[in-house]
N, C-alpha and C. Protein backbone atom coordinates (compact mmCIF):
# COMPACT_ATOMS: atom_id res chain seq x y z
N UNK A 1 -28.93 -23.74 -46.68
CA UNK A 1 -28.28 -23.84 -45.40
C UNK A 1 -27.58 -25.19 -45.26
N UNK A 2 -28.11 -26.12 -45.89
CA UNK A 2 -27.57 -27.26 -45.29
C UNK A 2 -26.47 -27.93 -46.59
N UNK A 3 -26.50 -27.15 -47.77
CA UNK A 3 -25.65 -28.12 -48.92
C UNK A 3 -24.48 -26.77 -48.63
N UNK A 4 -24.48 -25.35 -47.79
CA UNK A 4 -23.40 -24.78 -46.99
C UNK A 4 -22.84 -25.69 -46.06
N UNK A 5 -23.57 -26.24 -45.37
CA UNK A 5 -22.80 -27.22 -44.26
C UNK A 5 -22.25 -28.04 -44.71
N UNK A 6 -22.54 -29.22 -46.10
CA UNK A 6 -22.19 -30.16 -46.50
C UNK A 6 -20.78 -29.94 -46.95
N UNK A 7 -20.70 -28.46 -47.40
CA UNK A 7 -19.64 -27.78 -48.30
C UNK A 7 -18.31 -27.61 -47.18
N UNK A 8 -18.77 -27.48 -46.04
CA UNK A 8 -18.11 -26.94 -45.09
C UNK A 8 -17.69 -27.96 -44.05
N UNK A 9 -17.71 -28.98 -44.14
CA UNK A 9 -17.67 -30.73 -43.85
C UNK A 9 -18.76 -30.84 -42.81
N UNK A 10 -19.26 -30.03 -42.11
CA UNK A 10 -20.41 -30.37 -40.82
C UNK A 10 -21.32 -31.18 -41.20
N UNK A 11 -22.00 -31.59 -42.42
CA UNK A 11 -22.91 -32.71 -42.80
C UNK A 11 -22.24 -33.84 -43.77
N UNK A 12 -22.76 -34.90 -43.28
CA UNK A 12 -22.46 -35.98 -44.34
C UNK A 12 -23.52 -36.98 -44.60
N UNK A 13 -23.39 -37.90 -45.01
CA UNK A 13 -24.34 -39.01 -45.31
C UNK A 13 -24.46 -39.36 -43.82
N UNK A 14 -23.71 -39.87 -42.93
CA UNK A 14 -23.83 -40.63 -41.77
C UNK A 14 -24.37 -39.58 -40.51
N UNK A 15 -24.83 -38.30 -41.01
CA UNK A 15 -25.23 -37.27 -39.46
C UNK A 15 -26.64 -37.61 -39.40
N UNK A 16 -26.93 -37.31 -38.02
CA UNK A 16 -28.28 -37.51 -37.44
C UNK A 16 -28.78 -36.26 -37.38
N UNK A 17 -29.99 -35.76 -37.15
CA UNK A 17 -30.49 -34.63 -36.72
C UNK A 17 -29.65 -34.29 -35.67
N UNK A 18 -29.15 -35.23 -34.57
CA UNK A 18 -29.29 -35.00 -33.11
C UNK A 18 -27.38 -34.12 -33.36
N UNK A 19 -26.83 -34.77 -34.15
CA UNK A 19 -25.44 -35.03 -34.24
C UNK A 19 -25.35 -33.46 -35.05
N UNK A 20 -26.43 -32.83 -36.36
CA UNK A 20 -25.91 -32.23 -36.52
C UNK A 20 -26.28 -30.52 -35.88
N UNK A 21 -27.42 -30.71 -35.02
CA UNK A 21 -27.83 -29.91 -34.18
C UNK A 21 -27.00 -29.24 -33.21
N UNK A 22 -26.24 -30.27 -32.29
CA UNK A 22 -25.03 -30.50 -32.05
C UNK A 22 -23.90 -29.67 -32.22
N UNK A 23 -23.57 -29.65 -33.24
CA UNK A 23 -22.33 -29.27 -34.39
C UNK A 23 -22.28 -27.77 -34.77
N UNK A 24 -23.51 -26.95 -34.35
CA UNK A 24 -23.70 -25.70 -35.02
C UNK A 24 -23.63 -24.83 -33.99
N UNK A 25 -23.04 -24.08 -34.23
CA UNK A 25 -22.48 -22.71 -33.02
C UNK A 25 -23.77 -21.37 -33.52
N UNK A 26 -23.42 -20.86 -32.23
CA UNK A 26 -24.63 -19.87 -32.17
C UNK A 26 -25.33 -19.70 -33.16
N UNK A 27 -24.09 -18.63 -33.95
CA UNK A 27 -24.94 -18.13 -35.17
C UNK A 27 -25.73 -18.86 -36.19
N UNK A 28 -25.24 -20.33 -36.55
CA UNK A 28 -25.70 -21.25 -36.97
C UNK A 28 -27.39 -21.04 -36.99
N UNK A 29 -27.30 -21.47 -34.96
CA UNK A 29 -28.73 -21.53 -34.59
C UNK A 29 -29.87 -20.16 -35.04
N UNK A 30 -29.45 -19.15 -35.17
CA UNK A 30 -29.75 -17.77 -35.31
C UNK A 30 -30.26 -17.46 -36.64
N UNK A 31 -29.44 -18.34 -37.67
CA UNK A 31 -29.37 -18.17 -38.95
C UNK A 31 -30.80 -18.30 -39.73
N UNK A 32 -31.42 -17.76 -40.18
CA UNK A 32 -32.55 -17.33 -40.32
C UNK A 32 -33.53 -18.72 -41.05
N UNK A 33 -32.21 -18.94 -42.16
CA UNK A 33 -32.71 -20.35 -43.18
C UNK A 33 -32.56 -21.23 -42.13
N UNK A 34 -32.21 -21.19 -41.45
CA UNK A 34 -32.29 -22.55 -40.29
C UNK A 34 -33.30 -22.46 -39.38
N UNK A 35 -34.17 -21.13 -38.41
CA UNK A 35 -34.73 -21.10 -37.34
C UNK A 35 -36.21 -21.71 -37.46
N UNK A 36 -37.10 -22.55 -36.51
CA UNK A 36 -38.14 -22.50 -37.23
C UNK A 36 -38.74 -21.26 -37.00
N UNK A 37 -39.83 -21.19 -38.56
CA UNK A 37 -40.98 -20.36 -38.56
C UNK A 37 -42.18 -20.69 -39.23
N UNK A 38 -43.14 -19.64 -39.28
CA UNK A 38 -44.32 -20.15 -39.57
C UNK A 38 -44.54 -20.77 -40.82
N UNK A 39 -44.07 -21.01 -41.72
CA UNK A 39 -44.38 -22.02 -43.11
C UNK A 39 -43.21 -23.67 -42.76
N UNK A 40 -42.69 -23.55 -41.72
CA UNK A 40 -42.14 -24.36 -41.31
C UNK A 40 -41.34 -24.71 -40.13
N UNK A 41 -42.29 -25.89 -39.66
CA UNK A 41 -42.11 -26.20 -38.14
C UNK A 41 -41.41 -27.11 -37.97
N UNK A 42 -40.70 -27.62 -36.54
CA UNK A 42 -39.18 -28.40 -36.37
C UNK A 42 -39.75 -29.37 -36.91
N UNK A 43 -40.57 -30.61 -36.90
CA UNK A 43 -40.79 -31.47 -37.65
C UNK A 43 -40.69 -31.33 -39.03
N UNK A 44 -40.73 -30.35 -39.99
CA UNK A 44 -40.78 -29.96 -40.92
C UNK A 44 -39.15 -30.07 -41.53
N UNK A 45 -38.59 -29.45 -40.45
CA UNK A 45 -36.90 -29.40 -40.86
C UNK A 45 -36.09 -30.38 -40.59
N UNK A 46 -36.74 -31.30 -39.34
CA UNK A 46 -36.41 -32.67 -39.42
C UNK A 46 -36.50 -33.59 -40.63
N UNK A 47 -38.26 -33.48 -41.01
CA UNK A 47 -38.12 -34.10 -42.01
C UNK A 47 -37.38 -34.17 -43.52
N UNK A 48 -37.13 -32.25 -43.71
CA UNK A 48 -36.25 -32.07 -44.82
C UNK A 48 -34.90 -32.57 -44.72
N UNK A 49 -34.03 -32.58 -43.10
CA UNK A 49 -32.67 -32.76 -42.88
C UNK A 49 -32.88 -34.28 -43.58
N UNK A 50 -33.30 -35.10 -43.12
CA UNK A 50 -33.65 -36.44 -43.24
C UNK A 50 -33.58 -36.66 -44.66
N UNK A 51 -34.37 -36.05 -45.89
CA UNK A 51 -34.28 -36.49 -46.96
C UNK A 51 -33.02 -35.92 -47.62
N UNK A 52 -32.60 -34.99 -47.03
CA UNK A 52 -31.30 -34.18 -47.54
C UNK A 52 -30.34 -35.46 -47.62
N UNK A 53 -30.41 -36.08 -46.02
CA UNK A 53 -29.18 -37.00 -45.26
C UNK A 53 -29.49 -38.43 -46.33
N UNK A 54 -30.66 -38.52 -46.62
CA UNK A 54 -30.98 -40.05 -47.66
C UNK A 54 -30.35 -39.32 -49.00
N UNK A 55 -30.31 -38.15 -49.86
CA UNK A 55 -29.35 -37.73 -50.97
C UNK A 55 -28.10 -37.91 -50.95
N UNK A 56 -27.64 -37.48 -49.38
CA UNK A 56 -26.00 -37.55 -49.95
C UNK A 56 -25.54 -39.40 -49.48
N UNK A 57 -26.38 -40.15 -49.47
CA UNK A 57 -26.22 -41.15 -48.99
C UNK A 57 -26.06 -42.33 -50.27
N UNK A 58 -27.24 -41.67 -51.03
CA UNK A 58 -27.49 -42.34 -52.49
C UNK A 58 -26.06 -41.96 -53.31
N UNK A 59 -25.86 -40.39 -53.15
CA UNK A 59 -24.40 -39.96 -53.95
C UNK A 59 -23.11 -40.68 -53.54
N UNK A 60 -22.92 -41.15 -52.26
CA UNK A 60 -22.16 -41.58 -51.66
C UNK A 60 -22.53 -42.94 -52.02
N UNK A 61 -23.26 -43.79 -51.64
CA UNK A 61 -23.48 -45.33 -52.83
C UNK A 61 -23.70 -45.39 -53.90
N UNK A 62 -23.59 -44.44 -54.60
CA UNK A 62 -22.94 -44.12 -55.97
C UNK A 62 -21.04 -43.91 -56.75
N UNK A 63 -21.12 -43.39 -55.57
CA UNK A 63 -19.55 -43.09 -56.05
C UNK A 63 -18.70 -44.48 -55.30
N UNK A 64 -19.01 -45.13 -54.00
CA UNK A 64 -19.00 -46.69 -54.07
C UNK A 64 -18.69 -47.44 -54.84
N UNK A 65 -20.29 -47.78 -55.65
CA UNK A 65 -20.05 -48.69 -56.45
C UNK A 65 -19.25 -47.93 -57.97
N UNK A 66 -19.28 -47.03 -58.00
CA UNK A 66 -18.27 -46.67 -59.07
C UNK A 66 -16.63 -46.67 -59.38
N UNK A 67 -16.25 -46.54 -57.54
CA UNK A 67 -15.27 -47.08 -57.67
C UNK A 67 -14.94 -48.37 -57.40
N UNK A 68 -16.17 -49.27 -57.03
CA UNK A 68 -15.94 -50.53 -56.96
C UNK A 68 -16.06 -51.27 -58.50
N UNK A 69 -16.77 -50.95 -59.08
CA UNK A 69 -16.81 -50.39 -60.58
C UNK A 69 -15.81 -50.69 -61.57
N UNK A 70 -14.92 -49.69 -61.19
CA UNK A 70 -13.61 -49.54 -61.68
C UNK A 70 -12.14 -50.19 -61.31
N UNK A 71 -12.78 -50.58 -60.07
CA UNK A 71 -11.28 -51.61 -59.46
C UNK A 71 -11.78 -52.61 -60.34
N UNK A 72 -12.99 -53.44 -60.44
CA UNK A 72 -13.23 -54.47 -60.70
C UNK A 72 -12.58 -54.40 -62.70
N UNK A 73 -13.31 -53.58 -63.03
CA UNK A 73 -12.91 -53.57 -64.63
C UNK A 73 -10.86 -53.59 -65.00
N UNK A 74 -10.27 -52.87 -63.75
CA UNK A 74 -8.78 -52.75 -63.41
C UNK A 74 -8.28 -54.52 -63.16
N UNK A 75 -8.79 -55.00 -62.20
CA UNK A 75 -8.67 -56.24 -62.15
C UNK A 75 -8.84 -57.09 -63.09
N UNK A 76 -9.59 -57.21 -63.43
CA UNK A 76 -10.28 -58.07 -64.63
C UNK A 76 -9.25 -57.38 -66.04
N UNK A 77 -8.80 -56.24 -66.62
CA UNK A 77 -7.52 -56.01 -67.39
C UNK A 77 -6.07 -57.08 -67.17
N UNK A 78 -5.84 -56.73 -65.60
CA UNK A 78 -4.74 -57.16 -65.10
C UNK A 78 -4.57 -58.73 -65.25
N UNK A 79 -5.60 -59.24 -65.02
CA UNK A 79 -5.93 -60.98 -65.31
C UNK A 79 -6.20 -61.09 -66.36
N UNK A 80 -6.15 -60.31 -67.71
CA UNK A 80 -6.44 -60.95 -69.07
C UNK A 80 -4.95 -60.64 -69.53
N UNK A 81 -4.41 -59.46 -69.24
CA UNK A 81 -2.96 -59.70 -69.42
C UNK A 81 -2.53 -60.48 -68.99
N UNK A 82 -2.87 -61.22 -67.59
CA UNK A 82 -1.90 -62.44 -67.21
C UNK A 82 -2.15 -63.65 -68.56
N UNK A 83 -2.89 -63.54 -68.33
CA UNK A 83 -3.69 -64.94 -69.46
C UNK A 83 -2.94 -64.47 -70.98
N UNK A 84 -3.06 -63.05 -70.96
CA UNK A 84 -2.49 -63.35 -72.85
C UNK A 84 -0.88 -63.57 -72.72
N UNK A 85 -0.11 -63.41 -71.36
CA UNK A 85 1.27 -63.68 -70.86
C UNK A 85 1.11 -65.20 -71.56
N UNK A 86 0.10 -66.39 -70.74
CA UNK A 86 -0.15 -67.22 -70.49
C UNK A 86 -0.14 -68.44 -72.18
N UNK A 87 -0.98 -67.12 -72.76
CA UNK A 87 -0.78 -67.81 -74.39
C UNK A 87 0.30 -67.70 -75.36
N UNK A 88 0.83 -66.26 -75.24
CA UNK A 88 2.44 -65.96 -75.97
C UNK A 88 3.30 -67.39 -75.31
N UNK A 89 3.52 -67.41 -74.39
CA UNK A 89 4.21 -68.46 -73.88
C UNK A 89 4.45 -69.83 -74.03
N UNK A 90 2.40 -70.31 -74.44
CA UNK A 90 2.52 -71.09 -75.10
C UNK A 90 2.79 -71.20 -76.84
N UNK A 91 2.39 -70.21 -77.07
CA UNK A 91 2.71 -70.14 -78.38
C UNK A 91 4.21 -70.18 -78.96
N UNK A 92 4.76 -69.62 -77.76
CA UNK A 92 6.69 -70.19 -77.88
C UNK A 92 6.87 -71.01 -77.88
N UNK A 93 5.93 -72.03 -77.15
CA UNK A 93 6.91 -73.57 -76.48
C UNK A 93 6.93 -73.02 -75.20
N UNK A 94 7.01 -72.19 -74.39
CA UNK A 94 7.69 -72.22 -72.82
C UNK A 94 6.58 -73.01 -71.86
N UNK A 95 5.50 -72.82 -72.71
CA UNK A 95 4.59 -74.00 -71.83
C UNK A 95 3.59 -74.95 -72.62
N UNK A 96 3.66 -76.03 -71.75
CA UNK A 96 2.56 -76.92 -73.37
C UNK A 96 1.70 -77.81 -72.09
N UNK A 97 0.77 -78.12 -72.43
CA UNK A 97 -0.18 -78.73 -71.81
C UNK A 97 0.10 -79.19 -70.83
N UNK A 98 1.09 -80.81 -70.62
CA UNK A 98 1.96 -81.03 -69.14
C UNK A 98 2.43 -80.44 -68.35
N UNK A 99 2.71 -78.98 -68.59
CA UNK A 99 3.36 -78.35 -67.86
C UNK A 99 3.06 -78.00 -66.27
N UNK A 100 3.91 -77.97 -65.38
CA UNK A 100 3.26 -77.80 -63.74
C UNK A 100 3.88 -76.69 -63.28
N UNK A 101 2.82 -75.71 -62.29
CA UNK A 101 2.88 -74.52 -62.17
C UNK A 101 4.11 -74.53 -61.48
N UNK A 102 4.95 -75.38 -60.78
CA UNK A 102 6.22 -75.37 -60.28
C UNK A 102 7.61 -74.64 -60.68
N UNK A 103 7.29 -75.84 -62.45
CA UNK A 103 7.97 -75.52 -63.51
C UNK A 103 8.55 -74.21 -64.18
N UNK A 104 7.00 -72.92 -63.80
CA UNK A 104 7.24 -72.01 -64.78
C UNK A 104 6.97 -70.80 -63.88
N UNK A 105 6.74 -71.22 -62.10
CA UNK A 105 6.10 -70.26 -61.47
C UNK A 105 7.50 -69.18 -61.83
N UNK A 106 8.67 -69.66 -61.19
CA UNK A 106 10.08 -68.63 -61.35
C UNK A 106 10.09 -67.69 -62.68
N UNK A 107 9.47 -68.55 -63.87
CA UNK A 107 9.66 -67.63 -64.99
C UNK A 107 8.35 -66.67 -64.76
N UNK A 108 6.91 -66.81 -64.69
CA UNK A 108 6.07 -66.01 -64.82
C UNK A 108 6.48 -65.13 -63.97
N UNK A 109 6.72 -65.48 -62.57
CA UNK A 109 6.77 -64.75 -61.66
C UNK A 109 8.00 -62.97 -61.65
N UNK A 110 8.58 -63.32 -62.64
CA UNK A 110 9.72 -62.11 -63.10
C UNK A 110 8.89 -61.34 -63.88
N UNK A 111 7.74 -61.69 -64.54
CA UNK A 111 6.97 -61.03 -65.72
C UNK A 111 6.23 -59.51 -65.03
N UNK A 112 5.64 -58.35 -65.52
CA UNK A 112 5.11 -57.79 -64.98
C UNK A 112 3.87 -58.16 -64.42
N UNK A 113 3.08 -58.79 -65.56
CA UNK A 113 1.12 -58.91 -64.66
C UNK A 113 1.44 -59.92 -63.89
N UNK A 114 2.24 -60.59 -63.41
CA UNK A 114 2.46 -61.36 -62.08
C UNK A 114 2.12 -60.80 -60.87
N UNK A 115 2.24 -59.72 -60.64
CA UNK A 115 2.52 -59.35 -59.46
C UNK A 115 1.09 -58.35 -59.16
N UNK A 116 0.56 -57.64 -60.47
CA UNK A 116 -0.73 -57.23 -59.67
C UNK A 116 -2.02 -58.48 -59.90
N UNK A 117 -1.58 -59.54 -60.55
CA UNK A 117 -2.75 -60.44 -60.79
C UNK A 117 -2.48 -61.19 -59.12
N UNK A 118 -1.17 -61.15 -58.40
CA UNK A 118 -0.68 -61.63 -57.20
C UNK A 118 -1.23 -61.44 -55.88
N UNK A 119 -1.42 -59.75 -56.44
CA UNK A 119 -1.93 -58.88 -55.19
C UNK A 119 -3.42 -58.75 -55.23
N UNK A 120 -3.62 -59.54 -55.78
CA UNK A 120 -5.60 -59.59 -56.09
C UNK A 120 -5.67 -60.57 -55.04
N UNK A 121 -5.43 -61.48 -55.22
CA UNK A 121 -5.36 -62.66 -54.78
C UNK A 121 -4.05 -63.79 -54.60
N UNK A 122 -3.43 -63.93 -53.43
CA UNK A 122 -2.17 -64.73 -53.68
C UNK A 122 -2.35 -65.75 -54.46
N UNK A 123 -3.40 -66.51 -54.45
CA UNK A 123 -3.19 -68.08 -55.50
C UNK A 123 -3.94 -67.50 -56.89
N UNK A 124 -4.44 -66.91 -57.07
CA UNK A 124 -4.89 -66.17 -58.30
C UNK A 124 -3.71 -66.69 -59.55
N UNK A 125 -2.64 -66.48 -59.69
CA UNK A 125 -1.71 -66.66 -60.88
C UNK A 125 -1.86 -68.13 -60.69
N UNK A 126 -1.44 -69.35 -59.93
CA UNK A 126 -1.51 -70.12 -59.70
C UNK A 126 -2.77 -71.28 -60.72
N UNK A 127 -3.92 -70.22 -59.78
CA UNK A 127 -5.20 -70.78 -60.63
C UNK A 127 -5.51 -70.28 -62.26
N UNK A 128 -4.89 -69.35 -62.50
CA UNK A 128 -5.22 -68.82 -63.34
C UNK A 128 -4.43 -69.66 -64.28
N UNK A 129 -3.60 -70.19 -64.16
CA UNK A 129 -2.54 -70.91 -64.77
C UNK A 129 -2.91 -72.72 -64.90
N UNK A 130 -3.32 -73.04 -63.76
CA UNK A 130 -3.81 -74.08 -63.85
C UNK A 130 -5.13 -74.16 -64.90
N UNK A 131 -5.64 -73.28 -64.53
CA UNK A 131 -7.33 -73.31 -65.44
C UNK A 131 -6.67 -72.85 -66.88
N UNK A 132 -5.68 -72.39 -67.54
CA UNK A 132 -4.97 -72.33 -68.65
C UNK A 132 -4.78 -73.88 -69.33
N UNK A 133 -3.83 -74.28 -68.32
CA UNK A 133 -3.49 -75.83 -69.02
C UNK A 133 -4.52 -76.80 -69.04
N UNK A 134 -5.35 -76.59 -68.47
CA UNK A 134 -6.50 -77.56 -67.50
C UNK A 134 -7.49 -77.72 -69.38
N UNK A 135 -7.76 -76.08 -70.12
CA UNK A 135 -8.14 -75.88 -71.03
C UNK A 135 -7.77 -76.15 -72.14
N UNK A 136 -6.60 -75.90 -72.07
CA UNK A 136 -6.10 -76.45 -73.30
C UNK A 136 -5.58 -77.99 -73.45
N UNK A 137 -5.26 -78.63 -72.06
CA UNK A 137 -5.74 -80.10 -72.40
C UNK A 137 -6.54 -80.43 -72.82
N UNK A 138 -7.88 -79.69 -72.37
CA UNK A 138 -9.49 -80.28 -72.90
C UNK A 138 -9.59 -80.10 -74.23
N UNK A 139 -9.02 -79.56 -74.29
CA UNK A 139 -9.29 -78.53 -75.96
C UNK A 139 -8.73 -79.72 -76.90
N UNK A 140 -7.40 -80.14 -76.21
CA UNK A 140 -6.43 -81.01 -77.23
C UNK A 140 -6.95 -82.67 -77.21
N UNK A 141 -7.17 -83.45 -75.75
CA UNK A 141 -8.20 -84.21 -75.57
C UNK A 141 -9.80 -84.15 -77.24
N UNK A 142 -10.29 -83.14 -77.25
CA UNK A 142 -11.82 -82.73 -77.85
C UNK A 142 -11.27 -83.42 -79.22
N UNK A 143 -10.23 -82.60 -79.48
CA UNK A 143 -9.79 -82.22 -81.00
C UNK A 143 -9.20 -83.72 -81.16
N UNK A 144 -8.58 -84.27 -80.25
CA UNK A 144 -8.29 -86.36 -80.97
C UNK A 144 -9.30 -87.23 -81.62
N UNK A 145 -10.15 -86.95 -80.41
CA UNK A 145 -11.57 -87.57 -80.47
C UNK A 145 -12.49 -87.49 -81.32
């Protein structure tokens, strides 16, 4: 009776007993798998609605974090392409250690992963760029010494 309702949008993770009691037209009430009887009394169907309503709740903070999941692994692509932008570039010459994000924002900024590494975060390319040169100074600094 009730993974019919779920099917049929009248239940979700967020219904109450009270809400989905509510919600059900006559026949509903009539409906035999629903009425109480003797192997099971309204507390009884309360308590089942209840663990029903904690299942689709778990499925539903499941599919959550799955798509939170997956933005995150999407993001985290989009920012390693910025970064391997970040090394071809240097590996040309178009940027070398001194370089200031001023300098090269106009050129990155025409590139494709500019713009969704952008929309993550506006200073995201920025930093991401700084913590580039920031590294490979250190790197070049290590390697004198």
């Amino acid at each position: 009776f009730l993974r019919g309702k779920e099917e049929g949008g009248g239940l979700t993770f967020a219904s109450t007993w009270a809400s989905f009691v509510s919600s059900l037209d006559e026949n509903d009430k009539k409906d035999p798998k629903f009425t109480p009887n003797a192997s099971m009394s309204d507390s009884d169907r309360q308590l089942y609605f209840a663990d029903y309503v904690i299942e689709l709740q778990a499925a539903e903070d499941e599919k959550r974090r799955r798509i939170r999941d997956a933005r995150r692994r999407a993001e985290k692509a989009q920012r390693d392409a910025y970064r391997s932008l970040l090394r071809t570039m240097a590996k040309e010459g178009s940027i070398l250690p001194s370089t200031r994000w001023r300098t090269v924002e106009d050129v990155l900024s025409g590139h494709s992963t500019f713009g969704p590494v952008q929309a993550q975060e506006r200073e995201a390319p920025r930093e991401i760029f700084e913590d580039f040169v920031e590294d490979w100074n250190d790197g070049y600094r290590r390697d004198r010494s």
